[in-house]
Protein backbone atom coordinates (compact mmCIF):
# COMPACT_ATOMS: atom_id res chain seq x y z
CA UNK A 1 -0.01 -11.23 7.53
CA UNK A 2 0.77 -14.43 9.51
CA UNK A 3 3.93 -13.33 10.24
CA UNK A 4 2.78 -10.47 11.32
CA UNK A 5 0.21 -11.73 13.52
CA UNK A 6 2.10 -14.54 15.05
CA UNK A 7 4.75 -12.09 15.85
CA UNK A 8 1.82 -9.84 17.00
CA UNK A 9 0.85 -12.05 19.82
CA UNK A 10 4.52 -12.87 20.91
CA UNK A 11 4.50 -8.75 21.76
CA UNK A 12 1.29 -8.77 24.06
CA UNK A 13 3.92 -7.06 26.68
CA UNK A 14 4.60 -4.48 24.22
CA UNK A 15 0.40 -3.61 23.34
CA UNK A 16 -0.34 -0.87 25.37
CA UNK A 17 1.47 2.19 24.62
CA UNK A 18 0.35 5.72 25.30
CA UNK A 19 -2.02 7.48 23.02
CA UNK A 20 -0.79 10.76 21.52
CA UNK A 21 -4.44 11.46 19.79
CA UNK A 22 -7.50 9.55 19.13
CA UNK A 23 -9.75 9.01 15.80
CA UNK A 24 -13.14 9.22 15.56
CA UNK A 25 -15.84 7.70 13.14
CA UNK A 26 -18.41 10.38 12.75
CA UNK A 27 -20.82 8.82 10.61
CA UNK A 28 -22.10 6.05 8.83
CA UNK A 29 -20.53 3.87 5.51
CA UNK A 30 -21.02 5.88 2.40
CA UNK A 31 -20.30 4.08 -0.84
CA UNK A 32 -17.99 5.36 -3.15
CA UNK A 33 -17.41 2.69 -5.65
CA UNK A 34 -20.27 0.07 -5.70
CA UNK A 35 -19.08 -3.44 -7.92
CA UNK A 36 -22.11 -5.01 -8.68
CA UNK A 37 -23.51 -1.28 -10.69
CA UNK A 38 -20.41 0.57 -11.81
CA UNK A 39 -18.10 -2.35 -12.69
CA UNK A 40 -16.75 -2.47 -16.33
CA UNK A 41 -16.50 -6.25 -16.72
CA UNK A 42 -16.01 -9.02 -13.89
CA UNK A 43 -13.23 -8.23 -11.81
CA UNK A 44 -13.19 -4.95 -12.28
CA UNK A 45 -12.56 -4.34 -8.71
CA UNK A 46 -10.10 -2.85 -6.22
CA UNK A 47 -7.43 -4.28 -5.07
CA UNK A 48 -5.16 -2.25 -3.29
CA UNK A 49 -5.76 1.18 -1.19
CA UNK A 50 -7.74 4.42 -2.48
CA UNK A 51 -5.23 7.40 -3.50
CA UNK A 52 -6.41 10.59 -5.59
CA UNK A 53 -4.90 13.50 -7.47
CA UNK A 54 -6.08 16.29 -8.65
CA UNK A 55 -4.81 17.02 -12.30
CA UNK A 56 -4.04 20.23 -14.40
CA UNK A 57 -7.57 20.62 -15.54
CA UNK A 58 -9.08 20.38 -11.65
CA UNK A 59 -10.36 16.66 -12.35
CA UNK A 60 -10.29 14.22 -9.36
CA UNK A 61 -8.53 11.26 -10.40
CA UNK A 62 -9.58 8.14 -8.07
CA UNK A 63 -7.01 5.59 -8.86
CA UNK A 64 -8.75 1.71 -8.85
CA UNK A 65 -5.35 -0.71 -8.63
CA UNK A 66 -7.43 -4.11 -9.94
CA UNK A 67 -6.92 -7.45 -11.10
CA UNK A 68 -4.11 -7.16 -13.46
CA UNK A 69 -4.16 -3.45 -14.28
CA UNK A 70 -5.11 -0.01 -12.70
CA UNK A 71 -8.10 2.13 -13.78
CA UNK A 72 -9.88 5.04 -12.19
CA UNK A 73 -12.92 6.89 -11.15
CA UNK A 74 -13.09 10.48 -12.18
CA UNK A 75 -15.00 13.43 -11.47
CA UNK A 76 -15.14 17.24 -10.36
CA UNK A 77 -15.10 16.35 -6.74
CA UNK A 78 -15.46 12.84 -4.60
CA UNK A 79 -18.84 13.25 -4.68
CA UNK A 80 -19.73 12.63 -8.62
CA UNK A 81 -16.83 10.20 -9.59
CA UNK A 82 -17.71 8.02 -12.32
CA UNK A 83 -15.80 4.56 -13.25
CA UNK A 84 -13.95 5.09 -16.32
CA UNK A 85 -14.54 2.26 -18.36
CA UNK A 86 -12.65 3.83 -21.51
CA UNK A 87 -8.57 3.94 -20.50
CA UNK A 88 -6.60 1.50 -18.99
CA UNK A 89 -3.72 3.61 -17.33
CA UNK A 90 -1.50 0.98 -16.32
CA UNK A 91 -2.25 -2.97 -18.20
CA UNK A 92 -0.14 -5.48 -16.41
CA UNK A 93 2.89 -6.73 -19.16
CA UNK A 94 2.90 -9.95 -17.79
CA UNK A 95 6.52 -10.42 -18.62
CA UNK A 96 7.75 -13.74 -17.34
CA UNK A 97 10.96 -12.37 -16.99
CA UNK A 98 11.56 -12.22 -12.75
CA UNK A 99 14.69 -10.16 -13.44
CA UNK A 100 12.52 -7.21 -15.38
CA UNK A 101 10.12 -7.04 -12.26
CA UNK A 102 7.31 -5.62 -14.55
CA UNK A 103 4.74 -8.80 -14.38
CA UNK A 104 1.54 -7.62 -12.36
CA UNK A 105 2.12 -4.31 -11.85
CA UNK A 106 0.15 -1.73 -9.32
CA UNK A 107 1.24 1.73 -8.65
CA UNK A 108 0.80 4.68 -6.57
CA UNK A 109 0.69 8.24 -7.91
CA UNK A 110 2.32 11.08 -7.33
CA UNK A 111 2.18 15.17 -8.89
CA UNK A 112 2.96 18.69 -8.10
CA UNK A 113 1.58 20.19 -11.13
CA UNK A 114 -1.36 18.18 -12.11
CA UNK A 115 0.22 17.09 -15.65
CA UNK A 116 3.35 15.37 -14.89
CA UNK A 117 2.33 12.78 -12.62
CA UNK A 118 5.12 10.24 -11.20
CA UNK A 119 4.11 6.40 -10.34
CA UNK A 120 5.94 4.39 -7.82
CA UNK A 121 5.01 1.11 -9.39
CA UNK A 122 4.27 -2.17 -6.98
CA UNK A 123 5.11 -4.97 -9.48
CA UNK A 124 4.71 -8.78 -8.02
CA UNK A 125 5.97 -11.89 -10.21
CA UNK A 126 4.05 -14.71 -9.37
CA UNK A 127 6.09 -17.91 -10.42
CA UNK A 128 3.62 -20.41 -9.29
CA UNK A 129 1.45 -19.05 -12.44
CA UNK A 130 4.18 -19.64 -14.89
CA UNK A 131 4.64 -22.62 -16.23
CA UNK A 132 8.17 -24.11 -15.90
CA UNK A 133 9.24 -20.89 -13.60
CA UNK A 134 9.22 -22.30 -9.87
CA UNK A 135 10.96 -25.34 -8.88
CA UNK A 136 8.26 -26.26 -6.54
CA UNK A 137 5.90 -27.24 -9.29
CA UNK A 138 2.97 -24.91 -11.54
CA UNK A 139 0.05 -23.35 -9.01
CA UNK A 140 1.28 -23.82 -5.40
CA UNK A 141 2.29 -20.41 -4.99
CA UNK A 142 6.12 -20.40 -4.30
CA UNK A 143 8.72 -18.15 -6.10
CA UNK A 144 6.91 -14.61 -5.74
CA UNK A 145 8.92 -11.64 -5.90
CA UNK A 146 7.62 -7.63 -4.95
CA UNK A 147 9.54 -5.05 -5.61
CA UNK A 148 8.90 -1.10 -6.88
CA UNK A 149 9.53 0.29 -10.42
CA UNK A 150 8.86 3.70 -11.86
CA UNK A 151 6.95 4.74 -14.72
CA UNK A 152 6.09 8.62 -15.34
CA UNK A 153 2.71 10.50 -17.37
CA UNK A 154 3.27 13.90 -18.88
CA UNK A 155 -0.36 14.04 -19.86
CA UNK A 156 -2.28 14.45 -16.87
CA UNK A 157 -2.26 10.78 -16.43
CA UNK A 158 -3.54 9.42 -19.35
CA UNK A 159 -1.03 7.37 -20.45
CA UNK A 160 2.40 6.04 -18.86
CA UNK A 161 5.63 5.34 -19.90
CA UNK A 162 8.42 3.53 -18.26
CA UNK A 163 12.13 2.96 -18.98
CA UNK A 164 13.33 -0.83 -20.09
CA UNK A 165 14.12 -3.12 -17.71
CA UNK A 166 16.65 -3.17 -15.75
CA UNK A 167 16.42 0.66 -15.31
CA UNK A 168 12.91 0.77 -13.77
CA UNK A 169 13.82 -0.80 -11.01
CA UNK A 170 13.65 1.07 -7.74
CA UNK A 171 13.82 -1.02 -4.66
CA UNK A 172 13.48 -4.57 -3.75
CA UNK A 173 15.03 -6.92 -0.99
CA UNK A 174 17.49 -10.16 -2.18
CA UNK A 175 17.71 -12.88 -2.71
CA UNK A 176 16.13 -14.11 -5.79
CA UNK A 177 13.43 -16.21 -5.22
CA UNK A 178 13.75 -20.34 -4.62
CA UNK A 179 12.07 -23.60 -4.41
CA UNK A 180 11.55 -22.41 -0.52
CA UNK A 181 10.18 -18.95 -0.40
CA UNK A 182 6.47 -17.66 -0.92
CA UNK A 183 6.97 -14.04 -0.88
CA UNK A 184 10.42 -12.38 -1.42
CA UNK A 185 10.26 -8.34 -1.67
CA UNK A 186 8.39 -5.39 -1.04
CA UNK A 187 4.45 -5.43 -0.93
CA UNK A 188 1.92 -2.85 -0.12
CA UNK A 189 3.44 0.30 -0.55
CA UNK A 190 1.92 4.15 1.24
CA UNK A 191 1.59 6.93 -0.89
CA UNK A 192 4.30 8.71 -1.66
CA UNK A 193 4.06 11.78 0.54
CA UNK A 194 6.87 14.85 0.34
CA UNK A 195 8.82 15.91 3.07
CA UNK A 196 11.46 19.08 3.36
CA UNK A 197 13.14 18.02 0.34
CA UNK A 198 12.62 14.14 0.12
CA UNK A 199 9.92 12.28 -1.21
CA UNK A 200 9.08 9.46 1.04
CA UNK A 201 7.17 6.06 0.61
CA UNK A 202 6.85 3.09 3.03
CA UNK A 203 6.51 -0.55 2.29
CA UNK A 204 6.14 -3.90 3.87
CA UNK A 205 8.97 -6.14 3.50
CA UNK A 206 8.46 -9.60 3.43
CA UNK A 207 10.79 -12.46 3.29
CA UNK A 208 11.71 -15.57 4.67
CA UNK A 209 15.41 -14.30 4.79
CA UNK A 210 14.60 -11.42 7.39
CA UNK A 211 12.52 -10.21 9.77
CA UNK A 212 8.58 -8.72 9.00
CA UNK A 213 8.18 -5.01 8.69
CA UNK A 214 7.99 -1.83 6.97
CA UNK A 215 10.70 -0.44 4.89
CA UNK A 216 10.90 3.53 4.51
CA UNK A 217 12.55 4.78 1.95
CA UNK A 218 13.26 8.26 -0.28
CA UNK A 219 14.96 10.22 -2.95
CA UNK A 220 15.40 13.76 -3.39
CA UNK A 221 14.68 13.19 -7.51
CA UNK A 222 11.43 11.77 -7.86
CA UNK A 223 11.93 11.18 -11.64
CA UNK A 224 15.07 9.18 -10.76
CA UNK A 225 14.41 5.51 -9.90
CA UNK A 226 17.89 4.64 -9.55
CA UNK A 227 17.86 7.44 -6.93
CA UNK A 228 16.07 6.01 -3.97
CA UNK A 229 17.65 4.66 -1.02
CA UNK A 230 16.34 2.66 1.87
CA UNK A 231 17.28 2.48 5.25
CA UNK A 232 19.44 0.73 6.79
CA UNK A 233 19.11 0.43 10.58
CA UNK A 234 21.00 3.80 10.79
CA UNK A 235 20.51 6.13 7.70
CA UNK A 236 18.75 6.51 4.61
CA UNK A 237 22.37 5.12 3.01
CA UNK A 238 20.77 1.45 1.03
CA UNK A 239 21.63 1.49 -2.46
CA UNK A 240 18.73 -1.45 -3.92
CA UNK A 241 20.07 -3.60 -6.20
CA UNK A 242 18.80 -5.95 -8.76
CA UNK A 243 19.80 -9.17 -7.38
CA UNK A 244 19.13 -10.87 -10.82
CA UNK A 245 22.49 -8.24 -12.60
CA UNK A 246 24.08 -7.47 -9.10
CA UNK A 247 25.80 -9.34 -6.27
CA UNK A 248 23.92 -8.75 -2.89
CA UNK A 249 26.29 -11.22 -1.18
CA UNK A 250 26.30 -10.17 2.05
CA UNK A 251 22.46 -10.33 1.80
CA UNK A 252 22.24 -8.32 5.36
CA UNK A 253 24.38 -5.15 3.94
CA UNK A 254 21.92 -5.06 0.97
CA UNK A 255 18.43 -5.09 2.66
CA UNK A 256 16.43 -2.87 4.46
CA UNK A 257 15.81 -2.73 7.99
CA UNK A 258 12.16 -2.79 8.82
CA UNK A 259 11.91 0.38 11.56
CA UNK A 260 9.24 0.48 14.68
CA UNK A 261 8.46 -2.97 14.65
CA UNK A 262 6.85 -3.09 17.85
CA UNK A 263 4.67 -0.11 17.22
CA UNK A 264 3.41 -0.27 13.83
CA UNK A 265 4.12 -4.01 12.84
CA UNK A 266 3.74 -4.27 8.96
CA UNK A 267 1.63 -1.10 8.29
CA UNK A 268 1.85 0.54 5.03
CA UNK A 269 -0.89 1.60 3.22
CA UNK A 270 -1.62 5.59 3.54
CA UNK A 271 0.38 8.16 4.90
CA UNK A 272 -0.63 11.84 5.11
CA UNK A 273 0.42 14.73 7.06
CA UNK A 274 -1.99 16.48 9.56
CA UNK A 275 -1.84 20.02 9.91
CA UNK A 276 -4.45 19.42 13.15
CA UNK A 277 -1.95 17.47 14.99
CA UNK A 278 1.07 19.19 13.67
CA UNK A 279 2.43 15.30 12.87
CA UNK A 280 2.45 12.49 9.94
CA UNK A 281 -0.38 9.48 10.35
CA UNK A 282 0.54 5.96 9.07
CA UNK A 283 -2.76 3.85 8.38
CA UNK A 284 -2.64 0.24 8.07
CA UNK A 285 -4.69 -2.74 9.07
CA UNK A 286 -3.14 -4.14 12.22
CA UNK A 287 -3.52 -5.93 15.49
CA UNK A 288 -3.80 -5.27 18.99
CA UNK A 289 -4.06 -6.39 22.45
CA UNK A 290 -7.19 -4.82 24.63
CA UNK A 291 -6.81 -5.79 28.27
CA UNK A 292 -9.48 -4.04 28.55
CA UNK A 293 -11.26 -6.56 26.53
CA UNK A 294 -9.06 -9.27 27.13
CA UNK A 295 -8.60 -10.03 23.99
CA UNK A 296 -6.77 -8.98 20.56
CA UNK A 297 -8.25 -6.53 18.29
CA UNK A 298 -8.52 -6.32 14.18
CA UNK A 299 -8.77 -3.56 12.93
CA UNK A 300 -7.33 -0.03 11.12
CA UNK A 301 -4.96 1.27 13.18
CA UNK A 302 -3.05 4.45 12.76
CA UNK A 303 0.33 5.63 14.27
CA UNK A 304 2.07 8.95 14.31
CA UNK A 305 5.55 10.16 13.44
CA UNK A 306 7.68 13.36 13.59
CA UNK A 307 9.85 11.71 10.57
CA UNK A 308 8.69 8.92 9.52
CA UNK A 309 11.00 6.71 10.73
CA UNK A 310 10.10 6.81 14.41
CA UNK A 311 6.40 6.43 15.08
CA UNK A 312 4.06 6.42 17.69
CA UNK A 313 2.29 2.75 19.23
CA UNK A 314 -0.68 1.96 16.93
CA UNK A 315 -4.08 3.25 17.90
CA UNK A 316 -7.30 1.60 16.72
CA UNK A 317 -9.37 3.38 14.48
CA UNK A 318 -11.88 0.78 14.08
CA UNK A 319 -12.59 -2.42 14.17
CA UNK A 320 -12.29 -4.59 10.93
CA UNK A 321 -12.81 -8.36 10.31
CA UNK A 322 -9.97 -9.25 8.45
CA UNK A 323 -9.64 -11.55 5.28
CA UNK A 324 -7.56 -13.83 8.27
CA UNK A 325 -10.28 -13.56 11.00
CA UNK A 326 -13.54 -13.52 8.79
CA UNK A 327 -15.51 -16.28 9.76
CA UNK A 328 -18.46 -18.41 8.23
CA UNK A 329 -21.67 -16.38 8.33
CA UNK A 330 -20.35 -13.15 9.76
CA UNK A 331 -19.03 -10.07 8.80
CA UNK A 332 -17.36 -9.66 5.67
CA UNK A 333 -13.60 -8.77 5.03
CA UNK A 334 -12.52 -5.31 5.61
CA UNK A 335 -9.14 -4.22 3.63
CA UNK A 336 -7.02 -1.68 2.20
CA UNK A 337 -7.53 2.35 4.67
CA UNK A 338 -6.67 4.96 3.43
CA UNK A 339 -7.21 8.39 4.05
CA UNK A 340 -8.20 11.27 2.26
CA UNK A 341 -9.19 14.79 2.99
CA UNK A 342 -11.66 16.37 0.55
CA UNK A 343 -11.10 19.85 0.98
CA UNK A 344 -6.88 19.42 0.98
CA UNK A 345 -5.23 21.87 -1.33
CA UNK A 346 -2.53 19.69 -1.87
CA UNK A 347 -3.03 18.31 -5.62
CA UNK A 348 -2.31 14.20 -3.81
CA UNK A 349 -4.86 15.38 -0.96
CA UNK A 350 -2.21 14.05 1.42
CA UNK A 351 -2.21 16.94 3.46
CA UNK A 352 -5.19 16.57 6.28
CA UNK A 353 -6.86 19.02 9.05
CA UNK A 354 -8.54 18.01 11.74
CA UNK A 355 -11.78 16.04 9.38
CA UNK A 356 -11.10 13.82 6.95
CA UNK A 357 -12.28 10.62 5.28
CA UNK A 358 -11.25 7.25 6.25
CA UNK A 359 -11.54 4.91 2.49
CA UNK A 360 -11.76 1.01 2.57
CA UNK A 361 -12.68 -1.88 0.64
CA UNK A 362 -15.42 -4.16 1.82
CA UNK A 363 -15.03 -7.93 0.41
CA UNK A 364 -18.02 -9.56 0.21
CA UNK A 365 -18.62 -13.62 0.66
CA UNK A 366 -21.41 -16.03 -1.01
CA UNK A 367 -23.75 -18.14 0.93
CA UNK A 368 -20.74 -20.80 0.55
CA UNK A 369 -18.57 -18.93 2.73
CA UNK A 370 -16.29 -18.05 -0.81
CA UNK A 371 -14.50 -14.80 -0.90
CA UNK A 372 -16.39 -13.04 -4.67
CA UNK A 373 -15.38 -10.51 -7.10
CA UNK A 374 -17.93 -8.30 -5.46
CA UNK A 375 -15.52 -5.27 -3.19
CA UNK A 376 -16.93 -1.96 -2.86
CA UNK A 377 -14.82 0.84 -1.73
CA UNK A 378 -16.32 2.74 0.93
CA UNK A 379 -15.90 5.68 3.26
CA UNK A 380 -16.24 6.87 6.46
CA UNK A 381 -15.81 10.72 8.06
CA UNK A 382 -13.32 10.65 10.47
CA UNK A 383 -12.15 13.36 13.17
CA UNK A 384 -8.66 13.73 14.89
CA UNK A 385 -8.30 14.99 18.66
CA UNK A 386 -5.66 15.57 20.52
């Protein structure tokens, strides 16, 4: 997010961009998953972006990526979801191993029948935990690695499987981590949303080897990891390998090229299609200049895309303190949109009209200015216009 920000302010010529639609808040907060009455035990919180399905038997599964594993909230509808404190539908193997990418692990769902449900899995290996794993010394966060793996449910998502390492690797960005970098990989992944015959996801790439961004990329076999390929200035042509078994020497033939920079930055946390404006809507949390303000704006921005690989400049959807901006005594840290649309008929509710719900997190901080366990995921109802 520094990156991103520093490279943000660099682009103040490039801010202003012509707005294709507009978004609309059309009503208050309502809370959807409150921490300090439906948690299960401390840190039972979310830490990544709301996503849904709707499985064989017409539950609503509300997916909760946490602290170390994913849960879920589940219910008939998104109004009477309960916090399932009973399954565990992804624990985090905490295998030291940074060539098996399976250490924290975080995924994003994916069905088309409500029974077989597909997980792109965002796994991070944090070397400064592991004692004797990063040059650069135990707890001063160096060596991290992200990268997506796969891991599949044929029982309506109550329990996952996932092939042995190194086949559940999908994507990632070289080299292997060293003594110098702090993030290496892929972080933050979108839904995975389906397109024509591809089945698309977006993530942000960060390294200090190549440039900030988001990385698209697809796979016409969803139950295929070693099928996806990224792209790669030009196509959707990049094989990923695992730098750990394969050579990725020349590292800029074997990484993917970050696409829109200048319009979307590093956004990539919900994408859905919108039957309203007849066009896909990337979500993120972003910044932008106002000249009308004179000033730069935090917030959730949104963008808009015929393929998603070229998109629209960012439009605010609101404004959002960030977990960068949030100052002593004011508003809390806002985190994580994602949208949702109740009343979709698609099964991943990834298909919108012109109303649907905009989903956050909202980090709250003590009297001591400390960031706490305490995140509630919240909702607003949005609108789209033309």
């Amino acid at each position: 997010m520094v990156a991103v920000a520093a490279a943000a302010l660099a682009l103040c010529a490039l801010c202003s961009g012509a707005q294709a639609a507009s978004v609309n808040v059309m009503g208050p907060e309502q809370i959807v998953y409150d921490y300090s009455t439906m948690q299960c035990y401390d840190g039972d919180f979310f830490d990544g972006n709301a996503q849904a399905i709707r499985d064989s038997t017409g539950r609503i599964q509300l997916f909760k990526p946490g602290n170390g594993s994913t849960r879920r909230l589940a219910g008939p509808d998104f109004d009477h979801l309960t916090n399932d404190c009973t399954t565990t539908l992804m624990p985090s193997p905490m295998d030291v191993n940074p060539a098996h990418y399976n250490y924290l692990v975080g995924p994003v769902m994916y069905t088309e029948n409500g029974q077989d449900v597909y997980a792109i899995v965002h796994t991070e290996w944090h070397g400064w935990e592991i004692p004797g794993a990063c040059p650069a010394g135990f707890g001063r966060r160096r060596c991290g690695v992200g990268s997506n793996s796969f891991a599949v449910s044929h029982d309506n998502g109550e329990t996952y499987t996932t092939p042995p390492p190194p086949g559940n690797l999908i994507s990632t960005v070289p080299p292997r981590p060293t003594v110098d970098d702090s993030r290496t990989g892929l972080f933050s992944n979108t839904n995975v949303i389906k397109k024509g015959n591809y089945y698309y996801v977006l993530s942000l790439i960060q390294s200090e080897h190549q440039d900030v961004g988001t990385c698209p990329m697809r796979t016409k076999d969803i139950t295929d990891p070693t099928s996806w390929r990224g792209w790669d200035g030009t196509s959707f042509s990049l094989r990923f390998r695992n730098p750990f078994y394969e050579n990725v020497t020349p590292q800029r033939t074997n990484q993917c090229e970050a696409v829109a920079y200048e319009n979307i930055l590093g956004m990539a946390r919900s994408i859905t299609f919108n039957t309203f404006l007849n066009k896909y809507v990337l979500t993120g949390s972003a910044v932008n200049y106002d000249p009308a303000q004179s000033r730069y704006v935090w917030g959730f921005y949104y963008s808009l895309s015929d393929d998603l690989v070229h998109w629209s400049m960012r439009q605010l959807i609101m404004e959002a303190p960030s977990l960068l901006t949030h100052q002593c005594g004011g508003p809390d840290a806002l985190s994580y949109p994602s949208i949702l649309d109740h009343d979709s008929t698609d099964r991943n509710f990834r298909v919108t009209d012109q109303s649907a719900y905009l989903y956050y997190v909202h980090m709250h901080y003590n009297a001591a200015c400390q960031l706490t366990l305490d995140r509630d995921l919240v909702r607003v109802p949005i609108q789209f216009t033309p």
